[in-house]
N, C-alpha and C. Protein backbone atom coordinates (compact mmCIF):
# COMPACT_ATOMS: atom_id res chain seq x y z
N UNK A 1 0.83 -1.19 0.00
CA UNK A 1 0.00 0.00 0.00
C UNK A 1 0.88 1.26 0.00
N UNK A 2 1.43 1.20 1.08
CA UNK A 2 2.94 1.91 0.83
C UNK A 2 3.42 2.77 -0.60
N UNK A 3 3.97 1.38 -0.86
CA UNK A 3 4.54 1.52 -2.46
C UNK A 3 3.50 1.96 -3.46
N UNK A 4 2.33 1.46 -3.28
CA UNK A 4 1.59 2.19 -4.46
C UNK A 4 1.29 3.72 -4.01
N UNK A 5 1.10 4.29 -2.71
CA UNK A 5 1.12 5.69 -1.87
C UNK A 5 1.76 6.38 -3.26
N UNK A 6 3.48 5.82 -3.21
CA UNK A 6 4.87 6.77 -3.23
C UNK A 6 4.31 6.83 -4.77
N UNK A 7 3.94 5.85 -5.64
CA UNK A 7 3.60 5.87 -6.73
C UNK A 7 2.72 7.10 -7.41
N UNK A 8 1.66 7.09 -6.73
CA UNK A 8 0.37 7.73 -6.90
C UNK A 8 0.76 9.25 -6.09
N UNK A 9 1.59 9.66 -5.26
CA UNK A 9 2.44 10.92 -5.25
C UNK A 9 3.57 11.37 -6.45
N UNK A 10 3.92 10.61 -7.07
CA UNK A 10 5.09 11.20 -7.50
C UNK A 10 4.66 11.51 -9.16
N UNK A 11 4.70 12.47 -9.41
CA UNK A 11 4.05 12.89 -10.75
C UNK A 11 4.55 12.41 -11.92
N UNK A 12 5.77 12.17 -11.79
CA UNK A 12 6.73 11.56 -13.05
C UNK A 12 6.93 10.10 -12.78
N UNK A 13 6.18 9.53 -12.12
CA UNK A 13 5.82 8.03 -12.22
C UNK A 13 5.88 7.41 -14.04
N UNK A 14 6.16 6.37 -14.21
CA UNK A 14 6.42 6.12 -15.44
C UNK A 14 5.15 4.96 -15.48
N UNK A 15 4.55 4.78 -16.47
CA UNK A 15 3.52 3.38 -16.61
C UNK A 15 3.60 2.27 -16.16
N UNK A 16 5.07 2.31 -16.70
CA UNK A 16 5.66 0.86 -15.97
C UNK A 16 5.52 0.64 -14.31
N UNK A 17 6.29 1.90 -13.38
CA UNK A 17 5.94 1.48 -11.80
C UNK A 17 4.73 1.88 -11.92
N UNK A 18 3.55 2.46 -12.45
CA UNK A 18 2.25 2.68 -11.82
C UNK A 18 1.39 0.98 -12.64
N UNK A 19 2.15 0.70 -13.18
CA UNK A 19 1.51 -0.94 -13.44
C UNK A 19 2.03 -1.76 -12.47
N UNK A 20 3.40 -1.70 -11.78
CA UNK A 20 3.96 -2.21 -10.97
C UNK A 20 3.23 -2.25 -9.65
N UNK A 21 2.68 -1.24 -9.48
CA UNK A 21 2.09 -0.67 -8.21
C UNK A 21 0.86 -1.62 -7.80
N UNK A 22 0.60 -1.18 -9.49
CA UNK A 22 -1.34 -1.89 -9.40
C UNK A 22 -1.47 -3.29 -8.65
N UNK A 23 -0.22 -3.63 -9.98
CA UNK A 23 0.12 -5.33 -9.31
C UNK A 23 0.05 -5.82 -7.99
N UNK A 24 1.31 -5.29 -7.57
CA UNK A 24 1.29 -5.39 -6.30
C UNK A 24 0.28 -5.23 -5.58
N UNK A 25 -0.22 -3.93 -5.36
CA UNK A 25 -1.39 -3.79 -4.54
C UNK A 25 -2.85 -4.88 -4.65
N UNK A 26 -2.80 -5.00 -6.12
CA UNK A 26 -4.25 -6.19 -6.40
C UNK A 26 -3.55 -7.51 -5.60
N UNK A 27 -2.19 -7.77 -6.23
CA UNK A 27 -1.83 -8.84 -5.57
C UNK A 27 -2.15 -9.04 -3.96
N UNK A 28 -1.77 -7.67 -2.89
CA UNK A 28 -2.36 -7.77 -1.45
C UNK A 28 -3.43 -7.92 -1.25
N UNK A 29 -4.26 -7.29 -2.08
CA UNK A 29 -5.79 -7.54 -1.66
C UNK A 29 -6.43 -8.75 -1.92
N UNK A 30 -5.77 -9.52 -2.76
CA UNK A 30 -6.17 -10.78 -3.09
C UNK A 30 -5.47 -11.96 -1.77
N UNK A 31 -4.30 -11.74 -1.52
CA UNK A 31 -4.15 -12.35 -0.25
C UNK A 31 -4.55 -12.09 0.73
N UNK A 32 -5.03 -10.57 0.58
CA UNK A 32 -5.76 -10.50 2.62
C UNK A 32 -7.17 -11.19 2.21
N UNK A 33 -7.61 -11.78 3.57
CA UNK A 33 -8.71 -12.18 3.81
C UNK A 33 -9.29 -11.71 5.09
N UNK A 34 -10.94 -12.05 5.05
CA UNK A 34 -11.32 -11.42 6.29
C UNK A 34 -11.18 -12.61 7.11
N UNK A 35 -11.11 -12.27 8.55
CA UNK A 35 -10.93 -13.57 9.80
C UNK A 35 -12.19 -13.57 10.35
N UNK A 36 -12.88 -14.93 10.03
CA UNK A 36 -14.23 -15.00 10.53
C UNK A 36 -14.39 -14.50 12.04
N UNK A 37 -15.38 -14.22 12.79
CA UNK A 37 -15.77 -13.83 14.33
C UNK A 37 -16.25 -15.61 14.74
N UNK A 38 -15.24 -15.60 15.71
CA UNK A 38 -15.42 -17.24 16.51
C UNK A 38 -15.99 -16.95 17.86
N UNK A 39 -16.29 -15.80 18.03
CA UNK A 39 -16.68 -15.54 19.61
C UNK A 39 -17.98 -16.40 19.50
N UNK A 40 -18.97 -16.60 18.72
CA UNK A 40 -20.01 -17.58 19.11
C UNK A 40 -19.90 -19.11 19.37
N UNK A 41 -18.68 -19.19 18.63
CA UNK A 41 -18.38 -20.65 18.69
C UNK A 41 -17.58 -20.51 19.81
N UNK A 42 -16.88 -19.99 20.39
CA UNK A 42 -16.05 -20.12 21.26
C UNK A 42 -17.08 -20.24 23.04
N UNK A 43 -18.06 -19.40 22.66
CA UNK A 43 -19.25 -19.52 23.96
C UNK A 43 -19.82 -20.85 23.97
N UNK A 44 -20.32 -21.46 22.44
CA UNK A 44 -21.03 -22.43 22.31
C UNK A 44 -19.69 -23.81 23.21
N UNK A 45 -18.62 -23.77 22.74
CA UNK A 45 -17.43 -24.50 23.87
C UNK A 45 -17.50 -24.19 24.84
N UNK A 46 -17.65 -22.84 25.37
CA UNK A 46 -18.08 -23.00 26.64
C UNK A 46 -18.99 -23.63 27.07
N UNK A 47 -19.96 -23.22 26.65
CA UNK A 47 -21.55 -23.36 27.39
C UNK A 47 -21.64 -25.12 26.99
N UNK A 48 -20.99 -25.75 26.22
CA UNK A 48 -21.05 -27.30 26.27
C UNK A 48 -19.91 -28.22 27.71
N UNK A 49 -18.87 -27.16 27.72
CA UNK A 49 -18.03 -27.33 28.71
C UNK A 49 -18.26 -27.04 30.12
N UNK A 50 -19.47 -26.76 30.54
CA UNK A 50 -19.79 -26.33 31.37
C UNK A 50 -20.51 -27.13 31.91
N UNK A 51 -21.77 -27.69 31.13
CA UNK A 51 -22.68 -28.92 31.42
C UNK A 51 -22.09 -30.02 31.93
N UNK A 52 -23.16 -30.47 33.00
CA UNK A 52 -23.01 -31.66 33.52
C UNK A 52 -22.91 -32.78 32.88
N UNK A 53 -21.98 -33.61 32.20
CA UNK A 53 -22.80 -35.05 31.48
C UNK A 53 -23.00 -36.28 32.30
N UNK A 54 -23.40 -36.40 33.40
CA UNK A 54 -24.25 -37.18 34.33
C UNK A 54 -25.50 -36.98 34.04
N UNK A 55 -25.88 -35.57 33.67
CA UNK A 55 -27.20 -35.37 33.59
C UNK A 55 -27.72 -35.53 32.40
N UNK A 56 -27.24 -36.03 31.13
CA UNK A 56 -27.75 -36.53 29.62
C UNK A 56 -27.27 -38.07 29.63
N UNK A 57 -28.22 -38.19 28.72
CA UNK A 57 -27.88 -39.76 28.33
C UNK A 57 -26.39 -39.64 27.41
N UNK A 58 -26.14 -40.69 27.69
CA UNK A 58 -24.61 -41.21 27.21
C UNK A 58 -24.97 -41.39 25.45
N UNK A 59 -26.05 -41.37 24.94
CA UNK A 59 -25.47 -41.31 23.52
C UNK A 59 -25.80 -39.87 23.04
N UNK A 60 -26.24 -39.30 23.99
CA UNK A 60 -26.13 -38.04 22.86
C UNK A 60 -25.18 -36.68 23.86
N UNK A 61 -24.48 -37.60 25.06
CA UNK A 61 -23.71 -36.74 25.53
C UNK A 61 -22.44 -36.74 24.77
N UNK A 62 -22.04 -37.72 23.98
CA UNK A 62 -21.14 -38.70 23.38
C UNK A 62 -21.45 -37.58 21.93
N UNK A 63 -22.52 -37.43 21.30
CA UNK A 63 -22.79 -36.25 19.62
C UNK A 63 -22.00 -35.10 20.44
N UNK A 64 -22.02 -34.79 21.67
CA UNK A 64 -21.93 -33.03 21.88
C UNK A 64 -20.28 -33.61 22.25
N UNK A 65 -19.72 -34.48 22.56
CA UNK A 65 -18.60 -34.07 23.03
C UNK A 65 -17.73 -34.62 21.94
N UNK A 66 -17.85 -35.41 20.86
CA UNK A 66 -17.26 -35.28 19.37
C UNK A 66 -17.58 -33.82 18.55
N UNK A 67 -18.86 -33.17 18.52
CA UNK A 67 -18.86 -32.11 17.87
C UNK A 67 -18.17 -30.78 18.88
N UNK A 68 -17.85 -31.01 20.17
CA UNK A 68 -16.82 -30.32 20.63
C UNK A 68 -15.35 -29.92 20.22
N UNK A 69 -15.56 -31.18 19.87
CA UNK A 69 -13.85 -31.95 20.01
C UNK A 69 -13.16 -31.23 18.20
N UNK A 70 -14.04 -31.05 17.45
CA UNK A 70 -14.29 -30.73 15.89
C UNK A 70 -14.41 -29.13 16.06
N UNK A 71 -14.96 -28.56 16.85
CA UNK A 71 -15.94 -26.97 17.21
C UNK A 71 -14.21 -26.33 17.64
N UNK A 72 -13.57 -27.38 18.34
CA UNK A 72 -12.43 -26.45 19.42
C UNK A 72 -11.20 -26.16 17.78
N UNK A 73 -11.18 -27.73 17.37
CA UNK A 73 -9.91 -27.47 16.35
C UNK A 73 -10.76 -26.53 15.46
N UNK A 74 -11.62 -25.87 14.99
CA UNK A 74 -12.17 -24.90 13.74
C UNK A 74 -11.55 -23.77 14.76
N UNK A 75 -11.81 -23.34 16.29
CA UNK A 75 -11.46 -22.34 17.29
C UNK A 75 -10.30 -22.12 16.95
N UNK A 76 -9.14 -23.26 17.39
CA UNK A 76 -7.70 -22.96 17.31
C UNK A 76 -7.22 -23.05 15.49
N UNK A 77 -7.92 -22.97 14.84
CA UNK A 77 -7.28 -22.85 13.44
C UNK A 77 -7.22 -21.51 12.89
N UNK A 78 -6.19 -21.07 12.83
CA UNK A 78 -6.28 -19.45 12.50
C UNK A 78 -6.42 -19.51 10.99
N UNK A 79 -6.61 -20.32 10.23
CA UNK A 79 -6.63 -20.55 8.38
C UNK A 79 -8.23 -20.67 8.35
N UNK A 80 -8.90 -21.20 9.15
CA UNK A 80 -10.27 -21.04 9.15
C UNK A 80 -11.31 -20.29 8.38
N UNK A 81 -11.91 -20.88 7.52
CA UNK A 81 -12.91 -19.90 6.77
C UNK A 81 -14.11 -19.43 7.68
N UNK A 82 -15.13 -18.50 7.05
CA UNK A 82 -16.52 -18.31 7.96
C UNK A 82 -17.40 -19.24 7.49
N UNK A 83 -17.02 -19.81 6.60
CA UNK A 83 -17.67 -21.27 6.19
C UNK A 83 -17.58 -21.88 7.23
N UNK A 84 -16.68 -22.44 7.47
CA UNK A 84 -16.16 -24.02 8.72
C UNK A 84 -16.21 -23.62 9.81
N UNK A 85 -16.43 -21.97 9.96
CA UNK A 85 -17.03 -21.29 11.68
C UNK A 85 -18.29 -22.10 11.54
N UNK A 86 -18.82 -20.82 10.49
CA UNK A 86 -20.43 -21.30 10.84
C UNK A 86 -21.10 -23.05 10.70
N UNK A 87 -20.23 -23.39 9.95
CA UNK A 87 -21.16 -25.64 9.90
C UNK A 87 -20.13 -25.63 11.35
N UNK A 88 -19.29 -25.88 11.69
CA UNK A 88 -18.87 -26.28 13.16
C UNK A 88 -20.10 -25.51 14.23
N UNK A 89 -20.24 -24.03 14.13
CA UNK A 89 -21.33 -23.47 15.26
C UNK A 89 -22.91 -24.45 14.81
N UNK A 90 -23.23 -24.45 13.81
CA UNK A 90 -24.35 -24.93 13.56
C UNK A 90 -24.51 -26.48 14.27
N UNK A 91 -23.30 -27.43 13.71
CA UNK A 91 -23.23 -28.80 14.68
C UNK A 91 -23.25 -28.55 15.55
N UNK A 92 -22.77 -27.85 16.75
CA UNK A 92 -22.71 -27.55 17.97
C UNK A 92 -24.12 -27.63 18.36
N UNK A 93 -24.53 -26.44 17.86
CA UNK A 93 -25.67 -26.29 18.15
C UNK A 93 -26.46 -26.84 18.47
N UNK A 94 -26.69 -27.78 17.37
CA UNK A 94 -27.58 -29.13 16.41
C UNK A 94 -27.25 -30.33 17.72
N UNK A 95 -26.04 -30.32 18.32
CA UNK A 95 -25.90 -31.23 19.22
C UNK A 95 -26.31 -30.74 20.48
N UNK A 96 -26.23 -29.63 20.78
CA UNK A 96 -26.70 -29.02 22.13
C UNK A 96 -28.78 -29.26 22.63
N UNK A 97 -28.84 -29.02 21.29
CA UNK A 97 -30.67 -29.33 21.39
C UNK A 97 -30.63 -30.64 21.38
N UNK A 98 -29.77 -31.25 20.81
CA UNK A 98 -30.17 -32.93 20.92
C UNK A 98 -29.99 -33.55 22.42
N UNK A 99 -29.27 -32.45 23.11
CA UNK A 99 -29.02 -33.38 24.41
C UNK A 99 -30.50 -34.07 25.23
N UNK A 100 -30.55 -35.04 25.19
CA UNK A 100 -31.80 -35.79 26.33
C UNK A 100 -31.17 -35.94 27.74
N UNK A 101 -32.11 -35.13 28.74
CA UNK A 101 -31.71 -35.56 30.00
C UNK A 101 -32.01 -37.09 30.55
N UNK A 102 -31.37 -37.29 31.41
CA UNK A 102 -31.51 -38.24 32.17
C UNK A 102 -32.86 -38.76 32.94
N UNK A 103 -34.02 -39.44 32.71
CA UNK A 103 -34.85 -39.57 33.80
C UNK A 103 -35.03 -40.11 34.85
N UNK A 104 -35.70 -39.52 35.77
CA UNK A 104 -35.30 -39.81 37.25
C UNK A 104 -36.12 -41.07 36.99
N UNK A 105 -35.31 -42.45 37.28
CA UNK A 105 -35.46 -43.71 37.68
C UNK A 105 -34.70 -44.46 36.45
N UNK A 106 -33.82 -43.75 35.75
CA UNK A 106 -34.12 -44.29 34.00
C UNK A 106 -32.88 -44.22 34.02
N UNK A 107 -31.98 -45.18 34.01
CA UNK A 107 -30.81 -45.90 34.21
C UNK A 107 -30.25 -46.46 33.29
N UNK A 108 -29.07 -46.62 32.23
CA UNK A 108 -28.39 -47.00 31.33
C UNK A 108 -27.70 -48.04 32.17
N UNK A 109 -27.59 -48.50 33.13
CA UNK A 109 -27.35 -50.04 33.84
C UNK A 109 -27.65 -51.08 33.12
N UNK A 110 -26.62 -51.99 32.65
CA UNK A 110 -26.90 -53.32 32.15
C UNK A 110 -27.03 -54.42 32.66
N UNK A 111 -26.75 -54.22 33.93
CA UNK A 111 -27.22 -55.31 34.84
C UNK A 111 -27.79 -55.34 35.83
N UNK A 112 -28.79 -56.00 36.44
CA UNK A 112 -29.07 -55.71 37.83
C UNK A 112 -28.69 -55.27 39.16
N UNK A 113 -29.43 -54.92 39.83
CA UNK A 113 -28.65 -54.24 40.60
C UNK A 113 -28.71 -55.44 41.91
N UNK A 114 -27.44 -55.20 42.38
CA UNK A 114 -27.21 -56.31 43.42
C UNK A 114 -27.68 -55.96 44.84
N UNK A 115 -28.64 -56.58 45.58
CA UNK A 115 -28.98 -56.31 47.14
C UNK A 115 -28.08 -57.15 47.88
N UNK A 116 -27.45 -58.31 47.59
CA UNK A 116 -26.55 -58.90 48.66
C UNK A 116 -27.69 -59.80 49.45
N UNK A 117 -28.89 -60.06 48.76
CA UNK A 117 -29.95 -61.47 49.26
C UNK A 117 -29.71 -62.15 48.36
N UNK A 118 -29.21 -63.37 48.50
CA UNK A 118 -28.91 -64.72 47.88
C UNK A 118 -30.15 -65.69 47.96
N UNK A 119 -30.99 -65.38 48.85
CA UNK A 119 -32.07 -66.80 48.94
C UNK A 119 -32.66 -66.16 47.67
N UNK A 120 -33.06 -67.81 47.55
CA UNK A 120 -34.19 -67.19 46.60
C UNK A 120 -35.43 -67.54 46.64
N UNK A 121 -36.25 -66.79 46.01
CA UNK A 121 -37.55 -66.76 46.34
C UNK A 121 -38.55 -67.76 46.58
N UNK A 122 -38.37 -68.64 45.61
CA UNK A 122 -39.23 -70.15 45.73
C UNK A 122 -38.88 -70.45 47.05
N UNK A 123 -37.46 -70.62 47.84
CA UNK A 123 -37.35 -70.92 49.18
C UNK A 123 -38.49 -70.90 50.50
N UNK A 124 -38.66 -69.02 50.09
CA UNK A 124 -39.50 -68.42 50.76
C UNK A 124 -41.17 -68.17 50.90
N UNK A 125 -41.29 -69.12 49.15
CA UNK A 125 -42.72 -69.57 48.81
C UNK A 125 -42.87 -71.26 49.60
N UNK A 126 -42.10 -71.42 49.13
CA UNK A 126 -42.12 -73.01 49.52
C UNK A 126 -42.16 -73.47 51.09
N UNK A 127 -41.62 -72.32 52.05
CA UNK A 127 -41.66 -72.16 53.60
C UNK A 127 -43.42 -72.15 53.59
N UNK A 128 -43.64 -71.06 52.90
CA UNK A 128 -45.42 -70.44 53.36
C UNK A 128 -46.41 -71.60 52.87
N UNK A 129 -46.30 -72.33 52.18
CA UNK A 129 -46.90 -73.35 51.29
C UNK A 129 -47.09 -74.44 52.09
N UNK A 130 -45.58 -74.79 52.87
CA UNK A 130 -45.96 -75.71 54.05
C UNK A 130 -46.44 -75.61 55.43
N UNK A 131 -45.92 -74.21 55.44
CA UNK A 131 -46.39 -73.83 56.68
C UNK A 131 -47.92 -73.06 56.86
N UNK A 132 -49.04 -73.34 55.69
CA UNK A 132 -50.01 -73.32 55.56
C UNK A 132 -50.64 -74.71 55.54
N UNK A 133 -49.78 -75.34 55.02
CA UNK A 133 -50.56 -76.86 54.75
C UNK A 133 -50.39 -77.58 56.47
N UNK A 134 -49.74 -77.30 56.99
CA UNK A 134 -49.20 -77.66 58.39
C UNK A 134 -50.46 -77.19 59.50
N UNK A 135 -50.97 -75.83 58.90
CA UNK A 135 -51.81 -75.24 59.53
C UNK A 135 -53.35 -75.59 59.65
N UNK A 136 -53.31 -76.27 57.97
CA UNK A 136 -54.45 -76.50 57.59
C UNK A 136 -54.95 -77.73 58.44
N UNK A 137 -53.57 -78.99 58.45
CA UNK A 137 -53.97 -80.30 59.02
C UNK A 137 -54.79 -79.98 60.57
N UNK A 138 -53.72 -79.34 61.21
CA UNK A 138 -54.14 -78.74 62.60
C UNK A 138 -54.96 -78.60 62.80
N UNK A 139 -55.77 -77.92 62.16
CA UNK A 139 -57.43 -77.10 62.30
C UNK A 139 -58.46 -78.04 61.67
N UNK A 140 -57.87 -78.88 61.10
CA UNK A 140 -58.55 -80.71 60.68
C UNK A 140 -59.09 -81.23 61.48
N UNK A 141 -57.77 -81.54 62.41
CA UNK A 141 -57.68 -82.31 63.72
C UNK A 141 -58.24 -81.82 64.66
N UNK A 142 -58.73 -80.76 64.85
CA UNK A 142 -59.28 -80.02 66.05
C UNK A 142 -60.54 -80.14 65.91
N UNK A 143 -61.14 -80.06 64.35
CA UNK A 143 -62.45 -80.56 64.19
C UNK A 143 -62.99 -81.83 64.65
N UNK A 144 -62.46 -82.83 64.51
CA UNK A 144 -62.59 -84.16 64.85
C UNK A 144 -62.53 -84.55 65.98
């Protein structure tokens, strides 16, 4: 910019440096680019980093913390277009509404849960069964 300044001051510029100039200068403007604004994406990392994941189910706590993991490297990439801001903020997003909480009683447990009572139940049917039939004879015998 400079150089084309000294150009575009100096009256006896010749065609040649004021073509030189042009060059150059089109040439800068063609390499600068604008740097997308990541401050939304950078909140949306927050505000996912912040959440509890005890409190969502494990498969869609699992979407938000891969589209994190994708959201942070678009953050730390300074080559970054406002393209790959905005589809990284949009997944984010897209994963943040998907989160399902947890419901109270509603357990991703695959196995039972252990009380540490080993008898088992027929035992405890099979006690009452005789000890009704035991009862029954009794009250037989008393008739008679």
């Amino acid at each position: 910019l400079e150089a084309a300044q000294e150009v575009l001051g100096n009256e006896k510029a010749t065609q040649a440096e004021v073509d030189e100039a042009c060059d150059a200068l089109t040439r800068a403007y063609l390499n600068l680019r604008l740097k997308p604004n990541k401050d939304l994406l950078a909140d949306l990392i927050n505000k996912a980093n912040g959440l509890n994941s005890a409190s969502y189910t494990a498969n869609t706590w699992a979407v938000v913390e891969n589209e994190v993991i994708k959201a942070q490297a678009v953050l730390e990439d300074p080559e970054a277009s406002e393209a790959e801001v905005k589809a990284a903020e949009k997944a984010l997003t897209k994963a943040l509404e998907g989160l399902e909480l947890v419901k109270a009683g509603d357990s991703e447990v695959k196995e039972s849960v252990k009380t540490g009572d080993t008898i088992n139940f027929i035992y405890s049917f099979a006690g009452l069964v005789i000890t009704s039939a035991v009862l029954v004879i009794n009250k037989k015998r008393k008739e008679f």
